[in-house]
N, C-alpha and C. Protein backbone atom coordinates (compact mmCIF):
# COMPACT_ATOMS: atom_id res chain seq x y z
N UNK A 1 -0.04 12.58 -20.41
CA UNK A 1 0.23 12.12 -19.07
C UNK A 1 0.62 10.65 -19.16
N UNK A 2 1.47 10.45 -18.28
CA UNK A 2 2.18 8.64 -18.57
C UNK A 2 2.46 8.81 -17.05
N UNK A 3 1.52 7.03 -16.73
CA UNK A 3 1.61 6.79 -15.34
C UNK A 3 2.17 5.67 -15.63
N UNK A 4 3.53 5.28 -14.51
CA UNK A 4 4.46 4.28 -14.92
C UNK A 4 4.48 3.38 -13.39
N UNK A 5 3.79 2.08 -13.33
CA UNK A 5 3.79 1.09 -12.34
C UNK A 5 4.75 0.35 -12.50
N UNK A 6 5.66 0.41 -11.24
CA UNK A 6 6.93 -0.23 -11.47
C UNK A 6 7.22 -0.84 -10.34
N UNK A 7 8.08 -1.40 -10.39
CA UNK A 7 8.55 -1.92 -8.59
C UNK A 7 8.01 -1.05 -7.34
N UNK A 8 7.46 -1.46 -6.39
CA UNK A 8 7.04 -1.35 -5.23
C UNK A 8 8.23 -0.24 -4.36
N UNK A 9 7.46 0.66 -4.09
CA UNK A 9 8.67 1.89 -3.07
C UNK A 9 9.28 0.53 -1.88
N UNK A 10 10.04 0.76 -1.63
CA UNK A 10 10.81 0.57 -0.36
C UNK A 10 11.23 -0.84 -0.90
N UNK A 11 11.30 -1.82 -2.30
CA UNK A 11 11.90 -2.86 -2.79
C UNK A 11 12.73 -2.72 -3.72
N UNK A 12 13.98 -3.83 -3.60
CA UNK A 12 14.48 -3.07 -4.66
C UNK A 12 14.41 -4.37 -5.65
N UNK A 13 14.88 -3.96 -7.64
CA UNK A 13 14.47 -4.26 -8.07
C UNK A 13 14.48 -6.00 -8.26
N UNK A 14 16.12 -6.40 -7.88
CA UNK A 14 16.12 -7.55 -7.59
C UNK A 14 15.19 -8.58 -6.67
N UNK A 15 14.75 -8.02 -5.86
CA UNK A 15 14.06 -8.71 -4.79
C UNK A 15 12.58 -9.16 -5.49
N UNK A 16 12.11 -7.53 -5.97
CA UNK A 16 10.82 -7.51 -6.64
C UNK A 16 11.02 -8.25 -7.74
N UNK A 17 11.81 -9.03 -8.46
CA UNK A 17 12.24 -9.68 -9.66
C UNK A 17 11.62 -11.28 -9.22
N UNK A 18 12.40 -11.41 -8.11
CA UNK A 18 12.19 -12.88 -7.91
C UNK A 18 11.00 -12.94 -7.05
N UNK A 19 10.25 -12.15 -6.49
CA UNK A 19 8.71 -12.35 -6.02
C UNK A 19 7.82 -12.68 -6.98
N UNK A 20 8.11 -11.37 -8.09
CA UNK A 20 7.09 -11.97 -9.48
C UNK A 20 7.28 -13.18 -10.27
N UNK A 21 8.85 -13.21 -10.19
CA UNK A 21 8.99 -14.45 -11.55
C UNK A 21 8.32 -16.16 -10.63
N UNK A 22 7.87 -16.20 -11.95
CA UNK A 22 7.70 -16.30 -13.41
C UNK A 22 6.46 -15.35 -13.94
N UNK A 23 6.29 -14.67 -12.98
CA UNK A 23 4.96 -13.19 -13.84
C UNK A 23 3.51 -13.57 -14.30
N UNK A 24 3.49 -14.99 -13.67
CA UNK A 24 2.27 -15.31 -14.14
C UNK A 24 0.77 -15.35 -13.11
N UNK A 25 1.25 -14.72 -12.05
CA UNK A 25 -0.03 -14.40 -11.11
C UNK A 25 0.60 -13.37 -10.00
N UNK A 26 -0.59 -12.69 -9.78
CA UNK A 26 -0.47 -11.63 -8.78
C UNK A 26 0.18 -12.05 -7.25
N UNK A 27 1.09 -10.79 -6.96
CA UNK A 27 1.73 -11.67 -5.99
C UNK A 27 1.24 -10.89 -4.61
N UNK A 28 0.40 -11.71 -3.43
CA UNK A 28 0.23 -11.17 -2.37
C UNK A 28 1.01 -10.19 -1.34
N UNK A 29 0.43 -9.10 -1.50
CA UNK A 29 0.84 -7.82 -0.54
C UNK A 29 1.87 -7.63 -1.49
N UNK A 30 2.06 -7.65 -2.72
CA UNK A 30 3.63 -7.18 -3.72
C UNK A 30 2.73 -5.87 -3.80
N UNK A 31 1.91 -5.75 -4.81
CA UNK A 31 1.07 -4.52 -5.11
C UNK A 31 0.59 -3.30 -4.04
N UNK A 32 0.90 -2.14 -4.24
CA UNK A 32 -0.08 -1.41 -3.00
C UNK A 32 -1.03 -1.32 -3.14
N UNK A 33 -1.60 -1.39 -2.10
CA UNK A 33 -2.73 -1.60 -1.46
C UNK A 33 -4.29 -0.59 -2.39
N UNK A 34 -3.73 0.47 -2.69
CA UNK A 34 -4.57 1.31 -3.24
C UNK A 34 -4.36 1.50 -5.22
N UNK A 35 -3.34 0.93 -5.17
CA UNK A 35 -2.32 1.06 -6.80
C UNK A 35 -3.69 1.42 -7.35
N UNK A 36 -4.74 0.55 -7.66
CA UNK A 36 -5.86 0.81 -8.95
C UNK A 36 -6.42 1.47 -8.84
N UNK A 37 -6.76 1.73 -7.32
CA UNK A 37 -7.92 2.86 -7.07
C UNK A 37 -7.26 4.12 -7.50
N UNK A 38 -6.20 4.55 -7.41
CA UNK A 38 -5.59 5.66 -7.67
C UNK A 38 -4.87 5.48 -8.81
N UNK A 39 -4.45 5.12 -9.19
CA UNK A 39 -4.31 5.06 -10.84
C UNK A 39 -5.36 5.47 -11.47
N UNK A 40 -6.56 5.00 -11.28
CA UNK A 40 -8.20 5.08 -11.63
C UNK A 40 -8.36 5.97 -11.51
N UNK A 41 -8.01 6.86 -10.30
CA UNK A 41 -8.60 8.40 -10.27
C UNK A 41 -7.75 9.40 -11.23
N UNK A 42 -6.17 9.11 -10.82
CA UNK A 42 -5.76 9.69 -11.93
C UNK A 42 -6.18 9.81 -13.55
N UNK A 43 -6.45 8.93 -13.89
CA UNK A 43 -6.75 8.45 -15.23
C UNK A 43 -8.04 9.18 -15.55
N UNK A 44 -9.25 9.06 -14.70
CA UNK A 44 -10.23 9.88 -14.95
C UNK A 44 -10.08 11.16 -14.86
N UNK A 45 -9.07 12.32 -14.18
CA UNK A 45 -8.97 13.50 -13.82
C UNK A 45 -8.24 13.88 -15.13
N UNK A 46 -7.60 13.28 -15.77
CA UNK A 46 -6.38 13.85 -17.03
C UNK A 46 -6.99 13.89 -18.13
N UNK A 47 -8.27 12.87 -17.95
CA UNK A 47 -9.50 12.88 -19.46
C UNK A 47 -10.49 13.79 -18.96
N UNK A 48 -10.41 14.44 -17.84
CA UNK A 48 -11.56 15.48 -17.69
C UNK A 48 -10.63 16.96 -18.07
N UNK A 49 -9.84 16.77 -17.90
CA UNK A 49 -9.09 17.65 -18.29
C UNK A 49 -8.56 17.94 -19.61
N UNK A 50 -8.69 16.76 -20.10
CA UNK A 50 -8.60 16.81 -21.55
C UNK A 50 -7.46 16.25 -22.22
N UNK A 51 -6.94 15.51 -21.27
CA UNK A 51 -5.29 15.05 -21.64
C UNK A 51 -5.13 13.33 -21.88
N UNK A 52 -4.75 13.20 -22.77
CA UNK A 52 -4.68 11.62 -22.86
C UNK A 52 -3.93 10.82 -21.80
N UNK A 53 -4.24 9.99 -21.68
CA UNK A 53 -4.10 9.25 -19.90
C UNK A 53 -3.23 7.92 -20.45
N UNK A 54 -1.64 7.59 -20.24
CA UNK A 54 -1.34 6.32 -20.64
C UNK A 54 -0.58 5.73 -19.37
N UNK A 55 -0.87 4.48 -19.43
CA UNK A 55 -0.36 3.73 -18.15
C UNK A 55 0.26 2.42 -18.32
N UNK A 56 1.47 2.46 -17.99
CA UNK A 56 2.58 1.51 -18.23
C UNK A 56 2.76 0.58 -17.20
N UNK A 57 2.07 -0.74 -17.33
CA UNK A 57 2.05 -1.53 -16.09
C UNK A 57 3.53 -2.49 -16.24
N UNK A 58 4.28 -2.78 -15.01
CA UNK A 58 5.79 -3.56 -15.16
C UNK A 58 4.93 -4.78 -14.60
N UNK A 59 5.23 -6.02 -14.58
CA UNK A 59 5.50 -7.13 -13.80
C UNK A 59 5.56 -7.06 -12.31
N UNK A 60 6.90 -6.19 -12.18
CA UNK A 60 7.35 -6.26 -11.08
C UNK A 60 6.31 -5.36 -9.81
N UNK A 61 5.32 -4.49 -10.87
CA UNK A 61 4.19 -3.55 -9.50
C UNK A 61 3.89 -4.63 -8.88
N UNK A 62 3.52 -5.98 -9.32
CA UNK A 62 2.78 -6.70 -8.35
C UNK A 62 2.69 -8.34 -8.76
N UNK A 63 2.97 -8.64 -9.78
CA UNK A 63 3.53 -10.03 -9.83
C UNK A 63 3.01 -10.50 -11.67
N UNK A 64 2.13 -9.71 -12.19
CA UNK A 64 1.16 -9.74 -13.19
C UNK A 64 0.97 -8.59 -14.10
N UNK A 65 1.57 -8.26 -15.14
CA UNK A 65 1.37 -6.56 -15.57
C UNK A 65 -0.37 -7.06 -16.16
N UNK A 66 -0.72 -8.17 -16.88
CA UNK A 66 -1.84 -8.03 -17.70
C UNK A 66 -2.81 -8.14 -16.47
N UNK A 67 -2.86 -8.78 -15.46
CA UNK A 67 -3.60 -9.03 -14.70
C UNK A 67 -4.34 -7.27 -13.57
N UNK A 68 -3.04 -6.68 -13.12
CA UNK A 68 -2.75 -5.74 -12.76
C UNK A 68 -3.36 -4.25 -13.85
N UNK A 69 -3.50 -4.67 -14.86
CA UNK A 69 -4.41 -3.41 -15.94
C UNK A 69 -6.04 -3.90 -15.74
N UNK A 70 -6.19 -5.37 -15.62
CA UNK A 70 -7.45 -5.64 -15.54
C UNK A 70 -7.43 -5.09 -14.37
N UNK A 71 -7.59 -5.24 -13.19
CA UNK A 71 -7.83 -4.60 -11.66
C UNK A 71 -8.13 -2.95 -12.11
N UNK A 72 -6.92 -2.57 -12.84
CA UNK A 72 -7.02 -1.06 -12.86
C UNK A 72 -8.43 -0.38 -13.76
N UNK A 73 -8.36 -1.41 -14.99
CA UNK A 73 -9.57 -1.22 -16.32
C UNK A 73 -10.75 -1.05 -15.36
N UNK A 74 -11.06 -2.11 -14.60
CA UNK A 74 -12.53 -2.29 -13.83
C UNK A 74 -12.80 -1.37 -12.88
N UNK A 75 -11.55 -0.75 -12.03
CA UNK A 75 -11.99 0.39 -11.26
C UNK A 75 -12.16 1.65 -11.98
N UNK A 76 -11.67 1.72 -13.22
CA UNK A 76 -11.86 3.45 -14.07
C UNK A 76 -13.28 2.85 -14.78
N UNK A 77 -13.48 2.10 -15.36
CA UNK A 77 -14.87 1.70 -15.56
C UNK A 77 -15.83 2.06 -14.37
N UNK A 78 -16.01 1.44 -13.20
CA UNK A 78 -16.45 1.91 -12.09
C UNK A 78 -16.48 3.29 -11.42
N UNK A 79 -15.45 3.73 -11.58
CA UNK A 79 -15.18 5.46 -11.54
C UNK A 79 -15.85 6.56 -12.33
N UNK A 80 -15.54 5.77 -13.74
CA UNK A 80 -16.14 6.50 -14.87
C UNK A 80 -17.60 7.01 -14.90
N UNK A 81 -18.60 6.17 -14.32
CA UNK A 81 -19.69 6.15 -14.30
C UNK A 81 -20.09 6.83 -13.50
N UNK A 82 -19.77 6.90 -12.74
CA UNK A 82 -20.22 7.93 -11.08
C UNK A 82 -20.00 9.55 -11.87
């Protein structure tokens, strides 16, 4: 399974280009609103299932790809446990 975070529905890629750049911090309301929580669930449902879970974060989901995996890491951590 490959979950691919990429530019924001209804932006296009140019626009989402110059919100993020220079990519070095998360950019307010760029990201949806739920992106980690549901990424998170996905991710836990594909390892219960038995399927390796990979997730390709862009820049452009939200202003930060490394920042944007941490958000996601801490909610499947949090998920995981329940």
């Amino acid at each position: 399974m490959i979950v691919r975070l990429m530019t924001p529905i209804g932006m296009r890629y140019e626009e989402a280009y110059l919100k993020a750049f220079p990519f070095d911090k998360l950019v307010e309301g760029m990201m949806s609103p739920h992106m980690p929580e549901e990424t998170a669930e996905i991710m836990i449902e594909t390892i219960k299932q038995g399927v390796q879970a990979n997730v390709i974060i862009n820049n452009r989901a939200g202003g930060n790809a490394p920042l944007i995996a941490q958000k996601v890491a801490e909610t499947f951590l949090q998920g995981s446990k329940q």
